[in-house]
Protein backbone atom coordinates (compact mmCIF):
# COMPACT_ATOMS: atom_id res chain seq x y z
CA UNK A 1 12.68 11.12 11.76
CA UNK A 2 13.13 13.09 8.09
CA UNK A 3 10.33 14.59 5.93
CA UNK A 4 10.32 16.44 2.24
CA UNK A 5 11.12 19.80 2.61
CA UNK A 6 10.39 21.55 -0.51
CA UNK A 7 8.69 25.22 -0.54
CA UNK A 8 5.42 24.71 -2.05
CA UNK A 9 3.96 28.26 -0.75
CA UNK A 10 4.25 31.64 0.27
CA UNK A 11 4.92 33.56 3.37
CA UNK A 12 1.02 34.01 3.49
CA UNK A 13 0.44 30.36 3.69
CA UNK A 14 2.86 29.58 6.73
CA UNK A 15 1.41 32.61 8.50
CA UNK A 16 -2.10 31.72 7.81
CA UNK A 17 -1.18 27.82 9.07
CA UNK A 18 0.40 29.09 12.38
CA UNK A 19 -2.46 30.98 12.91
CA UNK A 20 -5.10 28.33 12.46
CA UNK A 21 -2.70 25.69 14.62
CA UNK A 22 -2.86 28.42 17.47
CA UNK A 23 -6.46 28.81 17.14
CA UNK A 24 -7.16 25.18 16.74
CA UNK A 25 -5.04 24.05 20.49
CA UNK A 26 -1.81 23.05 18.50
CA UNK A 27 1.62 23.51 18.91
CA UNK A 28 3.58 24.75 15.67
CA UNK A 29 7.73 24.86 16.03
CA UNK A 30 7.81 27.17 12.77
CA UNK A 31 8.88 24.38 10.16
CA UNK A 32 7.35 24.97 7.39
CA UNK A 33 6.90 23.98 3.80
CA UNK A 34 7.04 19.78 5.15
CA UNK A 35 5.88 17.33 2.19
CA UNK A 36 3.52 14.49 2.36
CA UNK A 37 7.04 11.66 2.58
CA UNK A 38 7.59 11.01 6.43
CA UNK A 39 10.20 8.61 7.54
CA UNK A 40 9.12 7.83 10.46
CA UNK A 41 8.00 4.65 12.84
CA UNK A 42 5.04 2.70 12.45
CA UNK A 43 3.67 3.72 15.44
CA UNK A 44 3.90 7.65 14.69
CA UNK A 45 3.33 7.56 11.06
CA UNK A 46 0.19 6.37 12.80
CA UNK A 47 -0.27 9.19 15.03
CA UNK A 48 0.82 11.56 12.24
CA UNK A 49 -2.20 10.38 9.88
CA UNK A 50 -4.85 10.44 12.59
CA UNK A 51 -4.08 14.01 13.58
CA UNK A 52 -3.17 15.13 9.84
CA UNK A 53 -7.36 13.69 9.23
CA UNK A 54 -8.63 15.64 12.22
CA UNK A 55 -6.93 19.00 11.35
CA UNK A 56 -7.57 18.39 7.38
CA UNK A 57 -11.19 17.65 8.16
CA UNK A 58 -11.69 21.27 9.70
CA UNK A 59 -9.65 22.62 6.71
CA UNK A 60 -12.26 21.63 4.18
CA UNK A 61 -15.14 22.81 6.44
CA UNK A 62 -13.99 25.87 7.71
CA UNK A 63 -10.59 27.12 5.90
CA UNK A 64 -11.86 27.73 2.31
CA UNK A 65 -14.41 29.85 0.93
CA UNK A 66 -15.21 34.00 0.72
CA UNK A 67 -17.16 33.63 3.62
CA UNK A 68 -13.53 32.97 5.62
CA UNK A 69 -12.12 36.01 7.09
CA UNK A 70 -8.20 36.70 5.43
CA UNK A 71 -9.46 34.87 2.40
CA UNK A 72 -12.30 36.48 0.70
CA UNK A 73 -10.78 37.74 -2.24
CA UNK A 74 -9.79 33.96 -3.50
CA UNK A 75 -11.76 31.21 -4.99
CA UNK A 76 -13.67 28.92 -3.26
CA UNK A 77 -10.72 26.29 -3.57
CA UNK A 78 -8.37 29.30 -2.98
CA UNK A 79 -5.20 29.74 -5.17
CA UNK A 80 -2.46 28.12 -5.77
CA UNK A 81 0.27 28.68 -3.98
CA UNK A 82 -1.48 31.36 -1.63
CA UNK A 83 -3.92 28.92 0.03
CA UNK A 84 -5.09 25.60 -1.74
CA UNK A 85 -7.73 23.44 -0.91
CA UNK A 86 -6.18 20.54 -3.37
CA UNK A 87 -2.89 20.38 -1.16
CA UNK A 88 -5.52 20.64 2.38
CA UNK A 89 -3.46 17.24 3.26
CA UNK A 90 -0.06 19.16 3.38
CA UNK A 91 -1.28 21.85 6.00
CA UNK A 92 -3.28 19.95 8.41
CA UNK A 93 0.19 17.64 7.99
CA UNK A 94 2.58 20.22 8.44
CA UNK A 95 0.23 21.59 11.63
CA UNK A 96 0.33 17.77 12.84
CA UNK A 97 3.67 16.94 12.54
CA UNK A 98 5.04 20.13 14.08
CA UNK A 99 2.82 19.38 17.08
CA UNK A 100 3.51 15.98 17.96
CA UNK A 101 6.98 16.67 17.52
CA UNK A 102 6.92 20.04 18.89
CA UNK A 103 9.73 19.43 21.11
CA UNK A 104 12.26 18.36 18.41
CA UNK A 105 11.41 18.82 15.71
CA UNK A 106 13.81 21.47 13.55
CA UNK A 107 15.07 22.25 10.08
CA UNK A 108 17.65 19.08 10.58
CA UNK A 109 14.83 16.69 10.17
CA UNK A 110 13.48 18.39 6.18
CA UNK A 111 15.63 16.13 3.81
CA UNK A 112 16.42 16.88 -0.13
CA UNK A 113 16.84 13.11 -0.41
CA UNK A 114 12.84 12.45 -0.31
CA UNK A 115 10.14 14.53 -1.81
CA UNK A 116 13.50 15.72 -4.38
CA UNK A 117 11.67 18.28 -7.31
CA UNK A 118 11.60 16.47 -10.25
CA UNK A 119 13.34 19.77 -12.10
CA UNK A 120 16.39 19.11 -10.11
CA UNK A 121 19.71 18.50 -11.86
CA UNK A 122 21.32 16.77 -9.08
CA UNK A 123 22.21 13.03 -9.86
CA UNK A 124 19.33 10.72 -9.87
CA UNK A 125 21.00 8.95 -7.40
CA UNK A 126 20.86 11.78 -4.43
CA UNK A 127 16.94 10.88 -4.75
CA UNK A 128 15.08 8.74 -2.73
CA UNK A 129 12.00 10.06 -3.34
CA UNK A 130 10.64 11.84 -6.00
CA UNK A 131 8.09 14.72 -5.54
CA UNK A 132 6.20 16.53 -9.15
CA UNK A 133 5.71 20.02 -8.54
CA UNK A 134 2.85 21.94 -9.62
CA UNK A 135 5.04 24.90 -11.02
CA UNK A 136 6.66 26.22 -14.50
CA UNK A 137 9.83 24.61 -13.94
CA UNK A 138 10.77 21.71 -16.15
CA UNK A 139 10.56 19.07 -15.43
CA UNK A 140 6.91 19.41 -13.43
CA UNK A 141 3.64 18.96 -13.71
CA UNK A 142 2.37 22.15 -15.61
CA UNK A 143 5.10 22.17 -18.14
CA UNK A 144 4.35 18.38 -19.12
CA UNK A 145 0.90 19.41 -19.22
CA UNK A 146 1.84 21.76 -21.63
CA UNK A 147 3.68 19.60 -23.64
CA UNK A 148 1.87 16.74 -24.06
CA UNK A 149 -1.53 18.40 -25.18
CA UNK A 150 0.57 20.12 -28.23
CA UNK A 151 1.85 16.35 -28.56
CA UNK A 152 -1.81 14.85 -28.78
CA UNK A 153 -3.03 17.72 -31.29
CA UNK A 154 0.10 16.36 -33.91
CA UNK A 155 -1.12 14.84 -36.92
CA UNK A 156 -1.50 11.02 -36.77
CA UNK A 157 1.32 10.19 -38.50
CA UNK A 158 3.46 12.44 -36.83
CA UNK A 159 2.82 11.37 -33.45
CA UNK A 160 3.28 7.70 -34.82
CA UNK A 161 7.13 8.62 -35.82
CA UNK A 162 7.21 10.74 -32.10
CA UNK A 163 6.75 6.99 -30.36
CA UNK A 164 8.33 5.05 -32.58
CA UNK A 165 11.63 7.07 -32.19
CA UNK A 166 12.13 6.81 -27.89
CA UNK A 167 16.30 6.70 -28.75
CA UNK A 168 16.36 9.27 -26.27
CA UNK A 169 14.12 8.02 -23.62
CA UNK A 170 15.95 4.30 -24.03
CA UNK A 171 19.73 5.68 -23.43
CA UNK A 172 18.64 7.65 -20.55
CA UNK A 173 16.95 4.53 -18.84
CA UNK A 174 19.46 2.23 -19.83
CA UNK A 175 22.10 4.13 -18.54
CA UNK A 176 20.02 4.69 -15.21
CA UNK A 177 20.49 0.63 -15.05
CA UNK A 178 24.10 0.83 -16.09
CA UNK A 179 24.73 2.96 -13.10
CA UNK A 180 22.82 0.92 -10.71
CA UNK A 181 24.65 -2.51 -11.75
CA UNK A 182 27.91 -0.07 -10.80
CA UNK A 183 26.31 0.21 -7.32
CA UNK A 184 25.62 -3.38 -7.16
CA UNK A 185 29.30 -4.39 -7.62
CA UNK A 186 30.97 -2.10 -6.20
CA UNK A 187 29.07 -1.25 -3.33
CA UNK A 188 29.13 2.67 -3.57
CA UNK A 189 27.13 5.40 -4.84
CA UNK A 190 28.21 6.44 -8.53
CA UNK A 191 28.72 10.10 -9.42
CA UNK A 192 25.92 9.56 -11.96
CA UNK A 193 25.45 11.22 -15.20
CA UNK A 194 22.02 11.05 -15.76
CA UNK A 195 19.86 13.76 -13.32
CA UNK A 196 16.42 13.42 -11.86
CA UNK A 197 15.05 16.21 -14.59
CA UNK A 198 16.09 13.60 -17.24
CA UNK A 199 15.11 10.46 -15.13
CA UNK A 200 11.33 11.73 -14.47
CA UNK A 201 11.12 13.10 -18.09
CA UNK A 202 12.51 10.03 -19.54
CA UNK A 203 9.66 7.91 -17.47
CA UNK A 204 6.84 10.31 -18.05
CA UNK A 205 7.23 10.47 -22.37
CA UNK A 206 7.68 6.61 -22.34
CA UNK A 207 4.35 6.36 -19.97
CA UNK A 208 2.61 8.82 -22.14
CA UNK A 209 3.70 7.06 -25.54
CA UNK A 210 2.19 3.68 -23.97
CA UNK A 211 -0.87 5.56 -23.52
CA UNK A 212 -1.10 7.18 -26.55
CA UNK A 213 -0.33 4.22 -28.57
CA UNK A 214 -3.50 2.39 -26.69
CA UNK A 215 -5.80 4.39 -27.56
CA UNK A 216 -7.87 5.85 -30.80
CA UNK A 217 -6.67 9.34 -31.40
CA UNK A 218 -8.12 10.01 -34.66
């Protein structure tokens, strides 16, 4: 089995998990930080989303709030990354996973190749799986935010000449199909030029100029 390893918290948030797996009967091998792509059989991927629905249930009714001991200097949804109620899926997963596979499970079984950061600057091609990070790191989800309002507050005309213009966004996609015809014939991974930054980027301006271009933004 292999899941997405990628930190997305503190040293608060896998002490507080461990903590609430011991309390709550569960094993927990210390693996932390595990992302919501599992490789996995049919039959445990099965397993894995039962348990991850049980444990997440008692997140959202008991893990959150001031009235929780540990906690009750954060918001009701907590803080992110300290302890998030919008990510409740990834701890009662992490607490799941490391239980059912208590007895093998190690840091062997994280892999870069699935829940990759979209910043990364590794080859597009060392990606199987793509994961949008809520963090200031470009490319992710904050610093798109970020750009696209000051996009949508352009002047008509300007944001017009923005979308008509997608040279950029075109070469990097075309190329992306240029190296994947290489792959095709010669049966090999390509050291590719273009990286996953560019890749997700490339996807998320021509998504956003679709949208845009849809709708009345007068």
């Amino acid at each position: 089995m292999q899941f997405g390893g990628i930190e997305h918290g503190i040293e608060f948030t896998s002490e507080r998990t461990r903590k609430i797996a011991k309390k709550l009967g569960y094993n927990h091998s210390g693996i932390h930080n595990l992302c919501s792509a599992w490789l996995v059989n049919p039959h445990d991927s099965v397993k894995i989303a039962n348990l991850t629905t049980i444990i997440g249930r008692h997140f959202l009714k008991n893990e959150f709030g001031r009235n929780v001991p540990g906690i009750e200097n954060l918001p009701d949804i907590g803080e992110w990354p300290k302890w998030w109620r919008g990510v409740t899926s990834l701890y009662a997963a992490e607490i799941a996973i490391n239980h059912i596979y208590s007895s093998t499970l190690s840091h062997e079984h994280e892999s870069s190749a699935i829940d990759h950061p979209s910043y990364s600057t590794d080859s597009i091609w060392n990606a199987w799986h793509i994961h949008c990070l809520h963090n200031e790191e470009y490319f992710s989800k904050f610093g798109h935010q970020d750009e696209l309002k000051e996009f949508l507050q352009r002047q008509r005309e300007n944001r017009i000449q923005k979308m008509v213009n997608t040279t950029w966004t075109d070469m990097v996609l075309v190329e992306v199909l240029n190296e994947y015809e290489k792959i095709q014939m010669n049966n090999k991974i390509p050291i590719g030029n273009i990286t996953v930054r560019d890749y997700v980027r490339a996807l998320a301006w021509r998504k956003a100029y679709s949208a845009a271009g849809a709708i009345n933004l007068n």
